[in-house]
C-alpha atoms as a PDB file:
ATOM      1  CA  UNK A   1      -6.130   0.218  -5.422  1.00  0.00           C
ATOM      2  CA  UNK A   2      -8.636   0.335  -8.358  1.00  0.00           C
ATOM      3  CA  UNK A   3      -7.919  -2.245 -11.019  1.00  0.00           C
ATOM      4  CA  UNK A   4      -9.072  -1.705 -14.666  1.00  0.00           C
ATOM      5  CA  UNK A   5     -12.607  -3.777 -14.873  1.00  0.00           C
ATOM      6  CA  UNK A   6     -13.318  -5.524 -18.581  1.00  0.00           C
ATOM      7  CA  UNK A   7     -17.323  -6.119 -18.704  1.00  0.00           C
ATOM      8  CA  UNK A   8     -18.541  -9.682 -18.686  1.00  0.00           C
ATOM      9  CA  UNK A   9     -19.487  -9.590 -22.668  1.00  0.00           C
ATOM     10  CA  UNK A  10     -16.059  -8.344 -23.697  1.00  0.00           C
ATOM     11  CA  UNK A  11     -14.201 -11.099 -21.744  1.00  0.00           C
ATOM     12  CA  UNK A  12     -16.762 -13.455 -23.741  1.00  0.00           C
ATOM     13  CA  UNK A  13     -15.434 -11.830 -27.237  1.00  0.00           C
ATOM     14  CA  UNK A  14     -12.060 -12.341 -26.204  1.00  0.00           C
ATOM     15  CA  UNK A  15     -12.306 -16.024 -24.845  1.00  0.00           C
ATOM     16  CA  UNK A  16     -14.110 -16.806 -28.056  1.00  0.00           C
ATOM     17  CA  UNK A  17     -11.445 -15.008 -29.991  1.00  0.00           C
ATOM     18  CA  UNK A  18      -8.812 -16.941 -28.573  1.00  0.00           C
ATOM     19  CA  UNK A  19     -11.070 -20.184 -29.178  1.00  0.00           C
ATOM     20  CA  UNK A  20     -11.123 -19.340 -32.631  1.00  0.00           C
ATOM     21  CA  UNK A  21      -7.342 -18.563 -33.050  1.00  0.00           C
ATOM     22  CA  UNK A  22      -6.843 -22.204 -31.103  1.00  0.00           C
ATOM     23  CA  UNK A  23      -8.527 -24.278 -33.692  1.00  0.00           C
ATOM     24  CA  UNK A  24     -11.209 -25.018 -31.612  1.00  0.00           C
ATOM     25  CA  UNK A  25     -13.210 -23.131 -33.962  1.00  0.00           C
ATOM     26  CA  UNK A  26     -12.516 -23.145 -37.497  1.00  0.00           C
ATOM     27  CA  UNK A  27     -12.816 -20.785 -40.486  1.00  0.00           C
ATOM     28  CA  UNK A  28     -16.924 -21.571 -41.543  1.00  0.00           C
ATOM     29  CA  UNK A  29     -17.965 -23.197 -38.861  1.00  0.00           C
ATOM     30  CA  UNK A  30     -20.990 -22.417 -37.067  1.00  0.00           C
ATOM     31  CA  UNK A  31     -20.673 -21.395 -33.222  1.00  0.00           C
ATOM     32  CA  UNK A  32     -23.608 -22.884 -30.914  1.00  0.00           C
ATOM     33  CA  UNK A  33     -26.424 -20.671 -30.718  1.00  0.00           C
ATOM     34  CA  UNK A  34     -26.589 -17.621 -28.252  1.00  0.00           C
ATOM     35  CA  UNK A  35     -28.540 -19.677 -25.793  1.00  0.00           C
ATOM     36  CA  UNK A  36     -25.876 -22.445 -25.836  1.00  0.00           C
ATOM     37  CA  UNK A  37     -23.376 -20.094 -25.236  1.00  0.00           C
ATOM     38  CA  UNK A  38     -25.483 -18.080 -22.487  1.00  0.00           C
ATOM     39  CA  UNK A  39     -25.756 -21.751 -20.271  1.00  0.00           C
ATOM     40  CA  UNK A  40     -22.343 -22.490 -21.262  1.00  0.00           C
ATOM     41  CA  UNK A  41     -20.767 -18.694 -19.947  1.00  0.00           C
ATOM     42  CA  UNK A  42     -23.575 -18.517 -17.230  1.00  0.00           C
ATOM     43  CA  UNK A  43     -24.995 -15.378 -18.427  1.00  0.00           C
ATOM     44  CA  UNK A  44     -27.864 -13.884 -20.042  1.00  0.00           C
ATOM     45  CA  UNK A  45     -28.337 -14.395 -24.070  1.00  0.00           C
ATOM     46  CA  UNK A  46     -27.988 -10.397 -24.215  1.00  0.00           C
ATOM     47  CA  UNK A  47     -24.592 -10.375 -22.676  1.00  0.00           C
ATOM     48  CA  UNK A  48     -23.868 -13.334 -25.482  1.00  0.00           C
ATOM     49  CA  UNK A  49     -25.373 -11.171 -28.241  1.00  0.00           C
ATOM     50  CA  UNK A  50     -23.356  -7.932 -27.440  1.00  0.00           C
ATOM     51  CA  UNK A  51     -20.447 -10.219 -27.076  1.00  0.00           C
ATOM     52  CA  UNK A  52     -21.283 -12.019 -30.675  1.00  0.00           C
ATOM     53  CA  UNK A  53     -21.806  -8.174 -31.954  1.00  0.00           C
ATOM     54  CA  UNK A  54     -18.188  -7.156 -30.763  1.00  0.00           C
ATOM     55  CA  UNK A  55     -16.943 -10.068 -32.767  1.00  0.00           C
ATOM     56  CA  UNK A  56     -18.590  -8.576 -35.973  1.00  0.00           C
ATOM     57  CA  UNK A  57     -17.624  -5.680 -35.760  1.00  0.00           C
ATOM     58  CA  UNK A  58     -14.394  -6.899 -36.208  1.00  0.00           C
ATOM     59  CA  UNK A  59     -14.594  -9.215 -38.529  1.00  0.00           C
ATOM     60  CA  UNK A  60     -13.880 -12.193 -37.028  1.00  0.00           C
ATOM     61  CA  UNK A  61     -17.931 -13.600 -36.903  1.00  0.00           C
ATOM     62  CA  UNK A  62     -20.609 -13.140 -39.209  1.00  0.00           C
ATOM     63  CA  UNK A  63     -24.453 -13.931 -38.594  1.00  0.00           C
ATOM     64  CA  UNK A  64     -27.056 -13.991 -40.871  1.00  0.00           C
ATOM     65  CA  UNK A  65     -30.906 -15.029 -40.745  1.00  0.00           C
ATOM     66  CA  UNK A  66     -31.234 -18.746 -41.138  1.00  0.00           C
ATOM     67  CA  UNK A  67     -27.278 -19.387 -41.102  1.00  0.00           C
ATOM     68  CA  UNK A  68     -26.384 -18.433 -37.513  1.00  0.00           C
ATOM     69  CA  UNK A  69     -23.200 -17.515 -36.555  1.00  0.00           C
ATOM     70  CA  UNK A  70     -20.173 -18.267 -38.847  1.00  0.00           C
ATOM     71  CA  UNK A  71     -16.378 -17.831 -38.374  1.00  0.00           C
ATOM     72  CA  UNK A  72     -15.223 -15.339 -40.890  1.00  0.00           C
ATOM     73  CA  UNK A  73     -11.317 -15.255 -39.784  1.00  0.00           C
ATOM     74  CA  UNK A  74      -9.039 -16.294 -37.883  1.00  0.00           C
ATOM     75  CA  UNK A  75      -6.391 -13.631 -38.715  1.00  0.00           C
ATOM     76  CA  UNK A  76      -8.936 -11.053 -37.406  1.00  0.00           C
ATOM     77  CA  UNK A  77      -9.241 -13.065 -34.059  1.00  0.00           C
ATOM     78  CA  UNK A  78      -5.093 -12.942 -33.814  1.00  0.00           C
ATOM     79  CA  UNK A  79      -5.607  -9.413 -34.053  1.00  0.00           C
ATOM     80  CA  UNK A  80      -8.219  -8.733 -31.552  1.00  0.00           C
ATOM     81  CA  UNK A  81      -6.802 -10.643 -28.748  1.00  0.00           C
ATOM     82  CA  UNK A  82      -3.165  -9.046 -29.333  1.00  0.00           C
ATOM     83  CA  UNK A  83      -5.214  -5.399 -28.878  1.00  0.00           C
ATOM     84  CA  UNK A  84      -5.271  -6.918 -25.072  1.00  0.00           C
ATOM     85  CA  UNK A  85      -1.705  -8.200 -24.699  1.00  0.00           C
ATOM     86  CA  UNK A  86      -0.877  -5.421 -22.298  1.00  0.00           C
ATOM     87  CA  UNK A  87      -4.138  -6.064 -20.305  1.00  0.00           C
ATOM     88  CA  UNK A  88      -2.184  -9.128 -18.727  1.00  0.00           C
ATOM     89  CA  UNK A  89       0.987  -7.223 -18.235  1.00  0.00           C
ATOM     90  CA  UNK A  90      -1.005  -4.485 -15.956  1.00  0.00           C
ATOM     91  CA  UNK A  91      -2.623  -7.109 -13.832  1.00  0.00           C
ATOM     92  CA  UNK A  92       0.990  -8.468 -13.139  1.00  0.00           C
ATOM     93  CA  UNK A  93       2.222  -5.002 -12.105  1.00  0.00           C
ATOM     94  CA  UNK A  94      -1.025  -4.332 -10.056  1.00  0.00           C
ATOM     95  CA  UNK A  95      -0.305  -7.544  -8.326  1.00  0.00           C
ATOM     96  CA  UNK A  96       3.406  -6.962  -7.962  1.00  0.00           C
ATOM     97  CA  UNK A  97       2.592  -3.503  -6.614  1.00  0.00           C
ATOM     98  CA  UNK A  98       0.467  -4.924  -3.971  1.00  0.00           C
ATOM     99  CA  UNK A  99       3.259  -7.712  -3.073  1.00  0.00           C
ATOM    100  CA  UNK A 100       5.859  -5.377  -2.825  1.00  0.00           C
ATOM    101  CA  UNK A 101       3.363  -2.747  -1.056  1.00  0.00           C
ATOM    102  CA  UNK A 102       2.413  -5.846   1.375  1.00  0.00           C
ATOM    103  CA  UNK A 103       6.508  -6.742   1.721  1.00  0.00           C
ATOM    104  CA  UNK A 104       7.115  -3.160   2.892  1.00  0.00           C
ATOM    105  CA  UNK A 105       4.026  -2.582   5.377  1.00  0.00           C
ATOM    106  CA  UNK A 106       5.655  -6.033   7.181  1.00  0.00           C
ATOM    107  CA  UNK A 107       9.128  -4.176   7.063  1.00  0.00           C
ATOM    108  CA  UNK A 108       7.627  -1.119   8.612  1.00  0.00           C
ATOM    109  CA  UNK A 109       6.588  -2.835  11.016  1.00  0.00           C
ATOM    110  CA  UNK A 110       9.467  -5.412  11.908  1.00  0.00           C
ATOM    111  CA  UNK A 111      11.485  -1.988  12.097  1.00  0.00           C
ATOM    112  CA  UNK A 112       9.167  -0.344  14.572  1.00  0.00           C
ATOM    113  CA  UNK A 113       8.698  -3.438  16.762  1.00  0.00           C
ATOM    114  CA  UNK A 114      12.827  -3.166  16.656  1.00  0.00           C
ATOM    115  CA  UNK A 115      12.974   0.332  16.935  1.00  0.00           C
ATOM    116  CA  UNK A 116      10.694  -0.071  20.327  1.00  0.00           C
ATOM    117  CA  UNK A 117      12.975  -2.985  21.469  1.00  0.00           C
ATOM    118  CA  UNK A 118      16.046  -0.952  21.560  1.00  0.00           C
ATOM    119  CA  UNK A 119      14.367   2.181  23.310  1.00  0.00           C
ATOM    120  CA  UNK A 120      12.928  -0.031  25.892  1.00  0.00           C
ATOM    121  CA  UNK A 121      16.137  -1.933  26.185  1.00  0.00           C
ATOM    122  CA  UNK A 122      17.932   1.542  26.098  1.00  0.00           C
ATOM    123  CA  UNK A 123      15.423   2.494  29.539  1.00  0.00           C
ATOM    124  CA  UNK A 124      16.466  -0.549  31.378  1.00  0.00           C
ATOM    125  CA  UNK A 125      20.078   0.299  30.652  1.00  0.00           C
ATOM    126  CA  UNK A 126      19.607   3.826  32.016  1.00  0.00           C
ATOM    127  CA  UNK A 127      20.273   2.805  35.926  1.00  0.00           C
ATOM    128  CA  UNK A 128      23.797   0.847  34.849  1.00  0.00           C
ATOM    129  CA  UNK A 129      24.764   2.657  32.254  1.00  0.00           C
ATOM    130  CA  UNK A 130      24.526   7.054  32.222  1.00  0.00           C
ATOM    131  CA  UNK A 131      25.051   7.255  28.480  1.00  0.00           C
ATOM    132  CA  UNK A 132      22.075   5.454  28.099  1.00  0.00           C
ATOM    133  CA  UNK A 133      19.463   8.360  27.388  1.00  0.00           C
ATOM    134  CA  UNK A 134      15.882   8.226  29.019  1.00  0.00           C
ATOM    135  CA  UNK A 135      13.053   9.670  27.199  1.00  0.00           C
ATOM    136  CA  UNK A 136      10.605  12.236  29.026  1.00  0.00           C
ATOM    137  CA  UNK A 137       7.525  13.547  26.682  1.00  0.00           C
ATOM    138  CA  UNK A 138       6.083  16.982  27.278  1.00  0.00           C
ATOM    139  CA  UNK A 139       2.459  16.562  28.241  1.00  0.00           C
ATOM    140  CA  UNK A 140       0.031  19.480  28.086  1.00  0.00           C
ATOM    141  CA  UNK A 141       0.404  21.624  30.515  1.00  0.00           C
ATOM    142  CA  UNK A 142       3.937  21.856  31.165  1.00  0.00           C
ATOM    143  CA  UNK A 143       4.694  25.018  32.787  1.00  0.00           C
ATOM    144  CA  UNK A 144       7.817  24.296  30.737  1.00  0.00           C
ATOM    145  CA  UNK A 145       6.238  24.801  27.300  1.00  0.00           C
ATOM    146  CA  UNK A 146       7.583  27.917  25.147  1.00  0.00           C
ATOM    147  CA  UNK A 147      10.723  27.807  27.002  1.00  0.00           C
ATOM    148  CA  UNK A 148      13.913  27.204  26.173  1.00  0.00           C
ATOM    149  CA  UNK A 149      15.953  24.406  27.717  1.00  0.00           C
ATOM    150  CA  UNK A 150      18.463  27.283  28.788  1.00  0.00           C
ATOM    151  CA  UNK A 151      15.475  29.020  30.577  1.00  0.00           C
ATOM    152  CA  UNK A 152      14.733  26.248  32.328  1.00  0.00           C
ATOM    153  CA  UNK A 153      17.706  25.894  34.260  1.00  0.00           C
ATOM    154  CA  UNK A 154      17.155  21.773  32.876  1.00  0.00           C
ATOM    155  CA  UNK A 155      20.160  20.623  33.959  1.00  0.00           C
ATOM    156  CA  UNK A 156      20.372  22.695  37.456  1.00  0.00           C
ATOM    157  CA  UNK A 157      17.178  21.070  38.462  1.00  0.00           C
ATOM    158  CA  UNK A 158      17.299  17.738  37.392  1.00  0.00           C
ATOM    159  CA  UNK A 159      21.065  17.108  37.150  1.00  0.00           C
ATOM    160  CA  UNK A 160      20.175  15.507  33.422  1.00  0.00           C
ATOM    161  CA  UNK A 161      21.670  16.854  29.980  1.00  0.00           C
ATOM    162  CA  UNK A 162      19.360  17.423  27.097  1.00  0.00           C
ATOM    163  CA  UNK A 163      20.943  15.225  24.458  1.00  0.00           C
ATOM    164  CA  UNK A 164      18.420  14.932  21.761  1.00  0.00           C
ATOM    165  CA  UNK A 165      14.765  15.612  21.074  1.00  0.00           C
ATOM    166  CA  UNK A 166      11.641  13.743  19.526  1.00  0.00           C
ATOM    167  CA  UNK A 167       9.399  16.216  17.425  1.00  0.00           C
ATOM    168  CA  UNK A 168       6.816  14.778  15.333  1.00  0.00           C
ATOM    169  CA  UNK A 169       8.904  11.723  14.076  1.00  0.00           C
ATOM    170  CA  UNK A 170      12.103  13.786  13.884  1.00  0.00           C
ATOM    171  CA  UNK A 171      14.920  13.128  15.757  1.00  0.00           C
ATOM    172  CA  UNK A 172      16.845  16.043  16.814  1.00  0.00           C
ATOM    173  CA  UNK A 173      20.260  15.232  17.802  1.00  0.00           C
ATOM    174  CA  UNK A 174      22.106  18.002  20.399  1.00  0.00           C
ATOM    175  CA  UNK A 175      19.357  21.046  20.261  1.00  0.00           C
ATOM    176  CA  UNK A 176      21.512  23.038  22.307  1.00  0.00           C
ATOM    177  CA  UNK A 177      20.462  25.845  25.286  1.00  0.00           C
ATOM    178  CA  UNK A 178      18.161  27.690  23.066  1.00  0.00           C
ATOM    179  CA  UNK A 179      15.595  24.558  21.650  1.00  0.00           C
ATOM    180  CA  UNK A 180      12.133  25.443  22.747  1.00  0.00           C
ATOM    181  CA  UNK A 181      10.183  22.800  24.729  1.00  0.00           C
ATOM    182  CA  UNK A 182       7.175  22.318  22.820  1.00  0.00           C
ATOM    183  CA  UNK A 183       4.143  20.003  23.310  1.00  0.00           C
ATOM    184  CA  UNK A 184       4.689  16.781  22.667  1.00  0.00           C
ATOM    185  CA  UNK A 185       8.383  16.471  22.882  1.00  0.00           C
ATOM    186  CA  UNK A 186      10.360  13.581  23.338  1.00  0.00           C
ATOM    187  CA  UNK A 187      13.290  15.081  25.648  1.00  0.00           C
ATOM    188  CA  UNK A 188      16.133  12.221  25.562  1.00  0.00           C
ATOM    189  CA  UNK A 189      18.411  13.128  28.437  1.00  0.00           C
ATOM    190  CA  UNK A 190      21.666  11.456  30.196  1.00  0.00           C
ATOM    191  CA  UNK A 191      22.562  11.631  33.827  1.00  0.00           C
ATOM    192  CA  UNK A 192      22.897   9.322  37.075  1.00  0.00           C
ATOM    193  CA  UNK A 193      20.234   6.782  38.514  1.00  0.00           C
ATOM    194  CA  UNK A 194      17.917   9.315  40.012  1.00  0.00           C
ATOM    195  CA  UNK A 195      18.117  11.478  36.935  1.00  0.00           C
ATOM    196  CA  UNK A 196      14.731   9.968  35.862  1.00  0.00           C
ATOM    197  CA  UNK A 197      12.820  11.033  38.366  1.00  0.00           C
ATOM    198  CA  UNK A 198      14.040  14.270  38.979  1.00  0.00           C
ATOM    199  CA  UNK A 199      12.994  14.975  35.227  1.00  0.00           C
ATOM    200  CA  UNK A 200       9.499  13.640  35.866  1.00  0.00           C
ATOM    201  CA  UNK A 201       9.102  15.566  38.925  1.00  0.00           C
ATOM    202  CA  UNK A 202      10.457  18.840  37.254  1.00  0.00           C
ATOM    203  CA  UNK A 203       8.602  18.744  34.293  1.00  0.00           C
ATOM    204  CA  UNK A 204       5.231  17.928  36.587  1.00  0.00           C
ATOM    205  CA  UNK A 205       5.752  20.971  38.894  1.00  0.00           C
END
């Protein structure tokens, strides 16, 4: 996610605004020199002068020859930092955004890891209990594929009933006769304790 970026001498202006509107810096005062400031913010003294500049254009500095730079209002600094109120209220939201974005990957997952718990507890359940459906996917090369379960004489051959079907992460519930096999498929069928294999074996011939 792309945040909004504030360049390096505008983040100067505004920390120096809000030094100004703190007391720190009072009405006629001089502020250090640009070179003061550039060791003290750890940047160059152009990034301190277009910083200083921002600050006069808004009234809240002035700098002339020989008098360096002089707070001109404090009022004016008020007024320039509340222009980036919102600035802190969007870099809350970004960060909730990710949080909650973060909170619902882990919930994605905790539901899949379940989700794969109760199908694979569902398969070892299949030899006590017949209601418990197996799952069969449709590999390539099925003679099966393009067919409908009806044509297929499915539960003839195998004994198994066609309950449900997986089809790119839909869940199909009773497709009936006349659902087409199609690659891929997740066939979820009931039936005894050889049911299993007697799918595999049909859908491999």
């Amino acid at each position: 996610m792309q945040k909004a970026q504030i360049p390096t001498y505008e983040r100067i202006a505004i920390d120096l605004a809000n030094r100004i509107y703190d007391g720190k810096f009072k009405v006629g005062e001089k502020i250090h020199g640009r070179s003061t400031l550039a060791s003290e913010y750890k940047v160059s003294p152009e990034t301190v002068r277009r910083a200083i500049k921002i600050l006069e254009d808004v009234e809240i500095v002035h700098s002339t020859k020989g008098s360096g730079i002089v707070i001109s209002s404090r009022e004016n600094a008020y007024k320039y930092i509340h222009r980036f109120s919102n600035l802190a209220s969007i870099k809350d939201l970004e960060k909730q955004m990710s949080s909650l974005i973060s909170e619902r990957n882990r919930l994605d997952e905790e539901l899949f890891d379940t989700l794969r718990k109760i199908m694979d507890y569902s398969g070892k359940l299949r030899h006590t209990n017949p209601l418990a459906p197996i799952e069969v996917e449709i590999f390539p090369g099925c003679i099966h594929i393009g067919k409908t379960i009806s044509e297929t004489k499915f539960w003839q051959n195998t004994g198994g009933t066609v309950i449900g079907m997986k089809r790119k992460g839909e869940l199909i519930i009773s497709p009936g006769p006349y659902a087409l096999i199609l690659e891929g498929d997740v066939l979820l069928v009931i039936g005894d304790d050889e049911t299993y294999d007697r799918v595999v074996h049909f859908l491999e011939d």
